[in-house]
PDB file of N, CA and C in Angstrom:
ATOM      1  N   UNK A   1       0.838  -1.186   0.000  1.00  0.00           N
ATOM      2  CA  UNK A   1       0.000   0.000   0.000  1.00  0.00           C
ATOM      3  C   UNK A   1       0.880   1.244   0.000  1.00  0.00           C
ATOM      4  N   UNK A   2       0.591   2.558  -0.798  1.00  0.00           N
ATOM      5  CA  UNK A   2       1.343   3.648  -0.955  1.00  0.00           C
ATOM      6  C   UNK A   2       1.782   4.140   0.858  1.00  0.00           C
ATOM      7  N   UNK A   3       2.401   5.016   0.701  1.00  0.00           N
ATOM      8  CA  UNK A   3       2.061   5.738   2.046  1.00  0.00           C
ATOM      9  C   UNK A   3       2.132   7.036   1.763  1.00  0.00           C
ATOM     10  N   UNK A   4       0.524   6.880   1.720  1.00  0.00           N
ATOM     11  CA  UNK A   4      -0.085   8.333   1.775  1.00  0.00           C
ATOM     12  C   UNK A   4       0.406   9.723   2.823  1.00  0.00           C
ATOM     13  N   UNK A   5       0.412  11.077   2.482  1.00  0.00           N
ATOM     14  CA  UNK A   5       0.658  12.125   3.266  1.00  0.00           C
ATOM     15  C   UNK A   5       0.008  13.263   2.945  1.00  0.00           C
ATOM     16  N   UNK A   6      -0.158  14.164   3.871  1.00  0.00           N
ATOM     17  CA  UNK A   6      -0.286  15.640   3.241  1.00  0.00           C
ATOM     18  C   UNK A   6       0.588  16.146   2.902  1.00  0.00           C
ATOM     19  N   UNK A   7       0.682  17.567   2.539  1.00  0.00           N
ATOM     20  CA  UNK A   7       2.009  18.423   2.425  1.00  0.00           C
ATOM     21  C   UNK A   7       1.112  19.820   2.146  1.00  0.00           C
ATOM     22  N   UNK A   8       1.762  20.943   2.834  1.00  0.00           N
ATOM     23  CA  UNK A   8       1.515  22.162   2.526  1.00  0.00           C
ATOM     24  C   UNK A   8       2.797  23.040   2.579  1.00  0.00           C
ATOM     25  N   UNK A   9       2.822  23.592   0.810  1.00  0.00           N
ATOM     26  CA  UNK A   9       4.151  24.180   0.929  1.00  0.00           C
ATOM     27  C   UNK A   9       3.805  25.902   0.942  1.00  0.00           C
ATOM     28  N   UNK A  10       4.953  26.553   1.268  1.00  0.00           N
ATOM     29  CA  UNK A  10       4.806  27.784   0.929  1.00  0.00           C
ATOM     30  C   UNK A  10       6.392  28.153   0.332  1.00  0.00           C
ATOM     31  N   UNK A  11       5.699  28.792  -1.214  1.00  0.00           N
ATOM     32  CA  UNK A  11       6.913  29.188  -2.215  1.00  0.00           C
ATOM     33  C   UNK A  11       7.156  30.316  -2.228  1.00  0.00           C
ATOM     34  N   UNK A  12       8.156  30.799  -1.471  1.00  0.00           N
ATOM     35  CA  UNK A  12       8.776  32.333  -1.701  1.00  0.00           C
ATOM     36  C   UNK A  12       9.413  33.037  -2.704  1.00  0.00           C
ATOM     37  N   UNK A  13       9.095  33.863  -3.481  1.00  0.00           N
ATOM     38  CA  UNK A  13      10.330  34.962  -3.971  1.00  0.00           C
ATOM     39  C   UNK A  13       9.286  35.204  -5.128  1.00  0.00           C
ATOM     40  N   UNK A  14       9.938  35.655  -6.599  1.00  0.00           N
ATOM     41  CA  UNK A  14       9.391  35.809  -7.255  1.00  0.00           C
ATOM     42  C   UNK A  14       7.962  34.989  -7.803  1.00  0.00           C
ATOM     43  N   UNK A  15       7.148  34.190  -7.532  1.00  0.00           N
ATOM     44  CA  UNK A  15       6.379  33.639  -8.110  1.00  0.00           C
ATOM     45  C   UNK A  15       4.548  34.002  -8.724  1.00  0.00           C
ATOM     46  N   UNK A  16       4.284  35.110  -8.401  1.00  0.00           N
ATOM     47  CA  UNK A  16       3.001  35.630  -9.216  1.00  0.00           C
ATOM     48  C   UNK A  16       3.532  36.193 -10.027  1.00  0.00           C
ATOM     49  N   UNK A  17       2.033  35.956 -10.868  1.00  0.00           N
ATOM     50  CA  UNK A  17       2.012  36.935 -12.023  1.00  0.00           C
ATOM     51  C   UNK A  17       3.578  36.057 -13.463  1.00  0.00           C
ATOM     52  N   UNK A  18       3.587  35.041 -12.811  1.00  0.00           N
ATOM     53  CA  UNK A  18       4.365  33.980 -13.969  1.00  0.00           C
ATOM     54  C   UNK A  18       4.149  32.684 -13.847  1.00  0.00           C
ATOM     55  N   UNK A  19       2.544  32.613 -13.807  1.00  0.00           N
ATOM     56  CA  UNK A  19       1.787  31.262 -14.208  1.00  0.00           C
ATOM     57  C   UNK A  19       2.177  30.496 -13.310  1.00  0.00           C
ATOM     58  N   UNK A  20       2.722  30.725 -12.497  1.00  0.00           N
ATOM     59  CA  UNK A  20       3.096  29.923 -11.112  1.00  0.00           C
ATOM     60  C   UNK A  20       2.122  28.568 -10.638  1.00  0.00           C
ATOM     61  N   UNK A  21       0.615  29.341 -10.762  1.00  0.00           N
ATOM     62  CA  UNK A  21      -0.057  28.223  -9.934  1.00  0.00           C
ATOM     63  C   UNK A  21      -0.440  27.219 -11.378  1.00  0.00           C
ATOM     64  N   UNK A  22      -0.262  28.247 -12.733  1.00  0.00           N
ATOM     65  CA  UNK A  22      -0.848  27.078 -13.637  1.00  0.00           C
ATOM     66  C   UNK A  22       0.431  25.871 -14.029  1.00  0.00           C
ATOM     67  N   UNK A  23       1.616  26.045 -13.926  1.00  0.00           N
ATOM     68  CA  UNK A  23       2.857  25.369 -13.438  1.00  0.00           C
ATOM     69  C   UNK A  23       2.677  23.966 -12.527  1.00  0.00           C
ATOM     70  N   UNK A  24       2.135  24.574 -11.326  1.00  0.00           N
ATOM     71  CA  UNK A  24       1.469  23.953 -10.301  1.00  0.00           C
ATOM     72  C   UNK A  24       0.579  22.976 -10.689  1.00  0.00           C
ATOM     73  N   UNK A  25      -0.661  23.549 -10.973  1.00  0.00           N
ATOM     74  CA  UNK A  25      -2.095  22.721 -11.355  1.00  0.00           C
ATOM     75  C   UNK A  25      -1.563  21.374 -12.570  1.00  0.00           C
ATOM     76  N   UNK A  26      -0.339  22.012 -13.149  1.00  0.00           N
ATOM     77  CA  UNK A  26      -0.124  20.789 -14.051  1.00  0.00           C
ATOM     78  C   UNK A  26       0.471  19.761 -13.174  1.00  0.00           C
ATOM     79  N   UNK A  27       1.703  20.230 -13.022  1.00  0.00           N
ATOM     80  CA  UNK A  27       2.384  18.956 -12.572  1.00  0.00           C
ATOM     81  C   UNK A  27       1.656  18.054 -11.380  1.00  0.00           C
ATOM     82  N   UNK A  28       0.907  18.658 -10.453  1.00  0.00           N
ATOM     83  CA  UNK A  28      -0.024  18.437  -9.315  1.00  0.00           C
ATOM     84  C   UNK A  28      -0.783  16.694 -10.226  1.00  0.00           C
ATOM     85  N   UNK A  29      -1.712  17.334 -11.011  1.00  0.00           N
ATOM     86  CA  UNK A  29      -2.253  16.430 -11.824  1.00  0.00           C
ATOM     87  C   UNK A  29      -1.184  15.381 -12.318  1.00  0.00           C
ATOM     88  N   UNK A  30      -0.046  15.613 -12.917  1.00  0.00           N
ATOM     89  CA  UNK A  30       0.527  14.510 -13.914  1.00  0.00           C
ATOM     90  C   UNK A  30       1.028  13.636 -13.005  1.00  0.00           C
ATOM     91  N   UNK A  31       1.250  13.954 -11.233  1.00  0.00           N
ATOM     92  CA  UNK A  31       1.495  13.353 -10.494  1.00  0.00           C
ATOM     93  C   UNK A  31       0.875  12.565 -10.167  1.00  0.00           C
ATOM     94  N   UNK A  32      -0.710  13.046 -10.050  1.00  0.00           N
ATOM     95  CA  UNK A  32      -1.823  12.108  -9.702  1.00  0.00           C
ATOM     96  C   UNK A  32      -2.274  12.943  -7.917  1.00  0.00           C
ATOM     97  N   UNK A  33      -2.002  13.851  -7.680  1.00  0.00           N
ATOM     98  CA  UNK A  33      -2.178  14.549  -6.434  1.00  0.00           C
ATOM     99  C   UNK A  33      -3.442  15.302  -6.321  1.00  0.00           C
ATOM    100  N   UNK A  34      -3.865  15.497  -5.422  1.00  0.00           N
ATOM    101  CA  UNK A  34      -4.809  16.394  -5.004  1.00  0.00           C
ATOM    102  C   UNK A  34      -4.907  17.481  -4.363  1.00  0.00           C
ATOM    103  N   UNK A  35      -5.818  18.516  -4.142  1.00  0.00           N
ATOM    104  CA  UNK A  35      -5.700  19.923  -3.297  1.00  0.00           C
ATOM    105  C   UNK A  35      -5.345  20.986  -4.220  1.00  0.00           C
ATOM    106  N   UNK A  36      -4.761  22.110  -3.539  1.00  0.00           N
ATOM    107  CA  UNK A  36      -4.941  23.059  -4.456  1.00  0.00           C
ATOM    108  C   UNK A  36      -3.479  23.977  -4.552  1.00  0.00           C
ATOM    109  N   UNK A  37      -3.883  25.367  -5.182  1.00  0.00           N
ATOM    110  CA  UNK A  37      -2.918  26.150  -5.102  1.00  0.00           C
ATOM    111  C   UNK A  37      -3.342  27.102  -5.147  1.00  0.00           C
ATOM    112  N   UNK A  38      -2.429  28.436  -4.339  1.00  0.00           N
ATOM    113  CA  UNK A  38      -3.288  29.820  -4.328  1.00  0.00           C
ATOM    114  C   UNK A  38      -2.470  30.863  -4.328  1.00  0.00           C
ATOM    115  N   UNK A  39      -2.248  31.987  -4.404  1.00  0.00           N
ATOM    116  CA  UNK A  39      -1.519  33.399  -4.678  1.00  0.00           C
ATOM    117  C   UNK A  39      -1.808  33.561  -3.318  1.00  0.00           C
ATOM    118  N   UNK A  40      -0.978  33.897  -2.583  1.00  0.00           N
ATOM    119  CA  UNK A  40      -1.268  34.618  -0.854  1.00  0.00           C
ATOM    120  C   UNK A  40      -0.807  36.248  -1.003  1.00  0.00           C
ATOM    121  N   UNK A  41      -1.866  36.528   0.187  1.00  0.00           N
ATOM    122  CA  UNK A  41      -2.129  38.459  -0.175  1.00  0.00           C
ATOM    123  C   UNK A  41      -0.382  38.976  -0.172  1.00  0.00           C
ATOM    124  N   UNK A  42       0.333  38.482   0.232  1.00  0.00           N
ATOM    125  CA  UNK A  42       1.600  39.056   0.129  1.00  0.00           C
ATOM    126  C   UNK A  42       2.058  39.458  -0.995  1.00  0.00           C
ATOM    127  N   UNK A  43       2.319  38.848  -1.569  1.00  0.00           N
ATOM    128  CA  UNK A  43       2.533  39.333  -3.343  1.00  0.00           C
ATOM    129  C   UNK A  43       3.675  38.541  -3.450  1.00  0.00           C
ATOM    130  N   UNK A  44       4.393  37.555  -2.335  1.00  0.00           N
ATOM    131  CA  UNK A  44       5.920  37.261  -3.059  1.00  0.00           C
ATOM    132  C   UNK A  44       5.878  35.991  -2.677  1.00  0.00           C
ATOM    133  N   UNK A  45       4.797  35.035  -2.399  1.00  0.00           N
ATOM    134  CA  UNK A  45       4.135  33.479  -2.097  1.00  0.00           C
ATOM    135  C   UNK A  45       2.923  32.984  -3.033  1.00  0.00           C
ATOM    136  N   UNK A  46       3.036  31.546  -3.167  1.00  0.00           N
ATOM    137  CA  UNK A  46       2.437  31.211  -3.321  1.00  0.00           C
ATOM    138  C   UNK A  46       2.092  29.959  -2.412  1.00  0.00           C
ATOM    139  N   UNK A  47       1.012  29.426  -1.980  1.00  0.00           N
ATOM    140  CA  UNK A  47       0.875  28.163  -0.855  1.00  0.00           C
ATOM    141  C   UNK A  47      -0.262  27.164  -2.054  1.00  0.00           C
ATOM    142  N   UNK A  48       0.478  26.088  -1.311  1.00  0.00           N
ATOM    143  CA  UNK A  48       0.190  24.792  -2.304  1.00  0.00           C
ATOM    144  C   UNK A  48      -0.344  23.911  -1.025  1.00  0.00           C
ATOM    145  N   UNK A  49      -1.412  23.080  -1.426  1.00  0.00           N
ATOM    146  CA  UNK A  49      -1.852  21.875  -0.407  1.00  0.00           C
ATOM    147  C   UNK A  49      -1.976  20.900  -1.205  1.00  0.00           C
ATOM    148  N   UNK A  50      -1.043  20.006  -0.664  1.00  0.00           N
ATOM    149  CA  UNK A  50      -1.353  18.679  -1.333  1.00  0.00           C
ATOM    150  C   UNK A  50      -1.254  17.236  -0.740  1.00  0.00           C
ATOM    151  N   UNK A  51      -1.874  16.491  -1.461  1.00  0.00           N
ATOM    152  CA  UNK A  51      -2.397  15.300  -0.834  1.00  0.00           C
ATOM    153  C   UNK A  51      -2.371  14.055  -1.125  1.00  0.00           C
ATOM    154  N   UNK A  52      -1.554  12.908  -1.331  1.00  0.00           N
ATOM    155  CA  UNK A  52      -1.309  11.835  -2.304  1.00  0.00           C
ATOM    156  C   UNK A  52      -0.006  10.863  -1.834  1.00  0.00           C
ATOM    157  N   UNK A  53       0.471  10.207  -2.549  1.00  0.00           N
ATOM    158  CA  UNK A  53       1.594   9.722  -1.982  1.00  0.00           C
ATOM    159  C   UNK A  53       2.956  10.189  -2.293  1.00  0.00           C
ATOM    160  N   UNK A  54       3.590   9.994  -0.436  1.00  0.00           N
ATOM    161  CA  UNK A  54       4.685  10.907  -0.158  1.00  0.00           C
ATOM    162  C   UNK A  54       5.716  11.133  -1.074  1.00  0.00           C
ATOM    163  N   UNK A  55       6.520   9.684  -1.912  1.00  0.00           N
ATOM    164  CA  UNK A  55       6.680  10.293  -2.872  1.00  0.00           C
ATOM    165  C   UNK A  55       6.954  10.918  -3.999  1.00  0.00           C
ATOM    166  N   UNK A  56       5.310  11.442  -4.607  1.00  0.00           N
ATOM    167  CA  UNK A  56       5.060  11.533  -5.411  1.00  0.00           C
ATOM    168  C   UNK A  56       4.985  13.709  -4.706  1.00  0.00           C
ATOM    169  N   UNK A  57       4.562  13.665  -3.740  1.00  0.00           N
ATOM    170  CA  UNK A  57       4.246  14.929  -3.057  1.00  0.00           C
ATOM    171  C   UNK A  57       5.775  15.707  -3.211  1.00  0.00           C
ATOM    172  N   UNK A  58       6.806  14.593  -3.019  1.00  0.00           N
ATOM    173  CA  UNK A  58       8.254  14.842  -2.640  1.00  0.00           C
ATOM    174  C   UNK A  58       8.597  15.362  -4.240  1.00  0.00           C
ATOM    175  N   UNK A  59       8.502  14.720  -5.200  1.00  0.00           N
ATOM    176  CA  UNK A  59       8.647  15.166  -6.600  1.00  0.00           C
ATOM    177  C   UNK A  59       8.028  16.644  -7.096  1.00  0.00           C
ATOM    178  N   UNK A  60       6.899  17.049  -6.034  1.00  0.00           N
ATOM    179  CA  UNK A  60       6.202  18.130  -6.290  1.00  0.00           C
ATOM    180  C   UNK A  60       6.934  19.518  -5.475  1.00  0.00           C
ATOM    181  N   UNK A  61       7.563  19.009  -5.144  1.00  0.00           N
ATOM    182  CA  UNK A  61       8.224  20.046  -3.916  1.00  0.00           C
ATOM    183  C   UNK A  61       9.486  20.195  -4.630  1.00  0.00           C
ATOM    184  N   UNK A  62      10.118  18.805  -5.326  1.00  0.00           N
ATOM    185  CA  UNK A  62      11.189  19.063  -6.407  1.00  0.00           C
ATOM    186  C   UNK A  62      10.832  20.476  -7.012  1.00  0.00           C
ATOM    187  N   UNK A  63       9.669  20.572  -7.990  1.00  0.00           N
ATOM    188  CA  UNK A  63       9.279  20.905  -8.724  1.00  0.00           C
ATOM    189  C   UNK A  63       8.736  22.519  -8.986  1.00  0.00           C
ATOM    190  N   UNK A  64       8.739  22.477  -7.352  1.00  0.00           N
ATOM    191  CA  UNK A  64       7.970  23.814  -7.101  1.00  0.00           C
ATOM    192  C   UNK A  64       9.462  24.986  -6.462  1.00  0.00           C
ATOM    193  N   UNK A  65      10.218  24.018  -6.143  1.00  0.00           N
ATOM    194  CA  UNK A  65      11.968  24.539  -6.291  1.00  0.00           C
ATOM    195  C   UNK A  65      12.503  25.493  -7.666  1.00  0.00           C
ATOM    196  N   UNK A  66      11.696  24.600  -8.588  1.00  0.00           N
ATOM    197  CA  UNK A  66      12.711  25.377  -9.692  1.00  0.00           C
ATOM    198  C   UNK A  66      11.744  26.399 -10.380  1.00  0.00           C
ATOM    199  N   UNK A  67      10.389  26.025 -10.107  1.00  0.00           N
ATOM    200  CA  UNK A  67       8.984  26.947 -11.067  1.00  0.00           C
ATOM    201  C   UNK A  67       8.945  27.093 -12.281  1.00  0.00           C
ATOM    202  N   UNK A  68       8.429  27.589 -12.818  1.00  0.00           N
ATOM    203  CA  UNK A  68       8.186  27.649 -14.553  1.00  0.00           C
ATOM    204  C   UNK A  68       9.049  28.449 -15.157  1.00  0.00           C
ATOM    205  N   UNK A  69       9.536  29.054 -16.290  1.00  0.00           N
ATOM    206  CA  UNK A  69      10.335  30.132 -16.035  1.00  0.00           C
ATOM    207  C   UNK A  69       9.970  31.346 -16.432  1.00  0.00           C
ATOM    208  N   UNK A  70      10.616  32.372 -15.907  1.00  0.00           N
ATOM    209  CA  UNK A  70      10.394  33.755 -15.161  1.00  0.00           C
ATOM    210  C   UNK A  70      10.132  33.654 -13.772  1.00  0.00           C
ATOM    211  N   UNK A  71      10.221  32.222 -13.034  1.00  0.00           N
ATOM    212  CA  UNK A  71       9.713  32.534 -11.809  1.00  0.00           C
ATOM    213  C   UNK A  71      11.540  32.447 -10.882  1.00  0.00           C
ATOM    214  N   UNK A  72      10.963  33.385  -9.702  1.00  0.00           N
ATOM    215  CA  UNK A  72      12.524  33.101  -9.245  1.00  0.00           C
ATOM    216  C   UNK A  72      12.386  32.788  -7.852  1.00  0.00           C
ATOM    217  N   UNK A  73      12.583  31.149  -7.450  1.00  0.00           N
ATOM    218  CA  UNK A  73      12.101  30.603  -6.260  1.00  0.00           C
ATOM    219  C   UNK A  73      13.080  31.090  -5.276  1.00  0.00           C
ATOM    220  N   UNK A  74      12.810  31.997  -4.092  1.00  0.00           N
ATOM    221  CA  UNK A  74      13.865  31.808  -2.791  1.00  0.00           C
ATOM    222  C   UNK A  74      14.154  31.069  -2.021  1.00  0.00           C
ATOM    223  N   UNK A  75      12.640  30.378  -1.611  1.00  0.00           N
ATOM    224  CA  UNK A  75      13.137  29.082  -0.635  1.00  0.00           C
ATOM    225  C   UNK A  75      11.240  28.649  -0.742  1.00  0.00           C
ATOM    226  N   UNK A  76      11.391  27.168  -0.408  1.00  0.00           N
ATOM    227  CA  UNK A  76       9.957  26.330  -0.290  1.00  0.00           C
ATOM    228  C   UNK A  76      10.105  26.246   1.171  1.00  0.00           C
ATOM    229  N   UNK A  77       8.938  26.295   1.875  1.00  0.00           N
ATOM    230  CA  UNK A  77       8.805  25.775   3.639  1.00  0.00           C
ATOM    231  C   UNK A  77       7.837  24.891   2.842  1.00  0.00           C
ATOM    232  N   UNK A  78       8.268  23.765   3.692  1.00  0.00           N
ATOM    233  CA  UNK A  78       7.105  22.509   3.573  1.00  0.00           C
ATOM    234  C   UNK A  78       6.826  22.056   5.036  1.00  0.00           C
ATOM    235  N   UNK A  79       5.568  21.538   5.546  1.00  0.00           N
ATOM    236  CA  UNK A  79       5.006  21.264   6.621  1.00  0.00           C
ATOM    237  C   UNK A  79       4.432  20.111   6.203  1.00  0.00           C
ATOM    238  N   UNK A  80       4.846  18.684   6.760  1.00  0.00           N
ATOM    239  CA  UNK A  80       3.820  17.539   6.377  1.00  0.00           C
ATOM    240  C   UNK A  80       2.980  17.401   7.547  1.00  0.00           C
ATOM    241  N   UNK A  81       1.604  16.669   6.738  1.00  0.00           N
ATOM    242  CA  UNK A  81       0.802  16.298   7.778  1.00  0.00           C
ATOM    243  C   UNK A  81       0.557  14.707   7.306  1.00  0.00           C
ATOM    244  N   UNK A  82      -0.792  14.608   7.920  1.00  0.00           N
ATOM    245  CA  UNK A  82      -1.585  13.056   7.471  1.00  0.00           C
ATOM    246  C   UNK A  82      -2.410  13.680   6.720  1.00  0.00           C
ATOM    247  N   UNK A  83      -2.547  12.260   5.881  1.00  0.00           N
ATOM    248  CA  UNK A  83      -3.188  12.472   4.889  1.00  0.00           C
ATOM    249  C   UNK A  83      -5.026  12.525   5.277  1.00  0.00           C
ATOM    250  N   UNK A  84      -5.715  13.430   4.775  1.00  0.00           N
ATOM    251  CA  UNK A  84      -6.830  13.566   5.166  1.00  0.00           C
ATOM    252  C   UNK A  84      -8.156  13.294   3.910  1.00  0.00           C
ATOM    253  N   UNK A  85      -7.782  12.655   2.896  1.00  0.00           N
ATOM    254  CA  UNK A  85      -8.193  12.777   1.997  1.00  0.00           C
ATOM    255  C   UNK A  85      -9.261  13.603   1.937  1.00  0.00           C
ATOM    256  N   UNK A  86      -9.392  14.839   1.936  1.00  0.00           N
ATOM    257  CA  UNK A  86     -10.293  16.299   1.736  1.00  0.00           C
ATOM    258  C   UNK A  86     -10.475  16.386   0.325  1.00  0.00           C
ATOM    259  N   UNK A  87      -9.327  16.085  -0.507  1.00  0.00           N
ATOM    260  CA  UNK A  87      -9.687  16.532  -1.964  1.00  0.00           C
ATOM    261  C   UNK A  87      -9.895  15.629  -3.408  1.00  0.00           C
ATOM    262  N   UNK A  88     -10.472  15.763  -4.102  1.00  0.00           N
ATOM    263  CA  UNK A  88     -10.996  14.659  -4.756  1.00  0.00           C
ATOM    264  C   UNK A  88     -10.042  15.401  -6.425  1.00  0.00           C
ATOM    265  N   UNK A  89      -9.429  16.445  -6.634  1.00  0.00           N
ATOM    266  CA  UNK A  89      -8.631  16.982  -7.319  1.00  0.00           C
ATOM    267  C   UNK A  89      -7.874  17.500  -7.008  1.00  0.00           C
ATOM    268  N   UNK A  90      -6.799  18.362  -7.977  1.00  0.00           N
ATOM    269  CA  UNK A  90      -6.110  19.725  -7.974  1.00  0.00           C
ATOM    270  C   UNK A  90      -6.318  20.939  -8.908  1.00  0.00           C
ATOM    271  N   UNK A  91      -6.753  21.769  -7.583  1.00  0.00           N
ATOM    272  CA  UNK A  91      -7.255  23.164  -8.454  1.00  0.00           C
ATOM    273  C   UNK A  91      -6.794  24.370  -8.194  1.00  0.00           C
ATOM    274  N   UNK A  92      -7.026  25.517  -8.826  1.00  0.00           N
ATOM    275  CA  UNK A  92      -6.051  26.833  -8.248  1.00  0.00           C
ATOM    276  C   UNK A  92      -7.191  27.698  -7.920  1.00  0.00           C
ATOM    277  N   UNK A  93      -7.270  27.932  -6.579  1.00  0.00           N
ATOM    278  CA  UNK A  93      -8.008  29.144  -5.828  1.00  0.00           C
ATOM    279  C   UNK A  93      -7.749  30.180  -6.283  1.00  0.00           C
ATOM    280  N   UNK A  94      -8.779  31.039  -6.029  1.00  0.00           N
ATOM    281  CA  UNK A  94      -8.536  32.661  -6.386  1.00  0.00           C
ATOM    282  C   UNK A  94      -8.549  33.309  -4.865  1.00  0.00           C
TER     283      UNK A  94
END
């Protein structure tokens, strides 16, 4: 059996306003993950929740390291949890 986890990251530095979360919403999916992604009022984050196996979550955190380009990552905080299965996709909040 996988071993399932949560993960909620938060991506610092340059990342709005350069397709960041649609970056996100892909690879999220090609992973097979769930939860979402969102622009936070700060202007220089973006926070990701995700939900699936660890990892596959771990490849997403690869991923969200380097961003699409024009984006210029400073550092990822990641916080794992348990997995809560809450989400039945991956989508990008407004």
């Amino acid at each position: 059996m996988p071993d399932l986890a949560s993960v909620r990251a938060i991506v610092y530095g340059y990342v709005q306003g350069v397709l960041f979360r649609d970056f996100t919403l892909r690879r999220a999916r090609e992973l097979g993950l769930a939860g979402y992604v969102r622009n936070l009022p700060s202007g220089t984050a973006v926070e990701v929740q995700a939900e699936g196996e660890r990892e596959k979550l771990e490849k997403l955190i690869e991923q969200l390291r380097v961003g699409p380009p024009g984006a210029e990552v400073e550092k990822v905080e990641a916080s794992w949890s348990e997995y809560s299965g809450s989400y039945t996709s991956f989508s990008i909040r407004y």
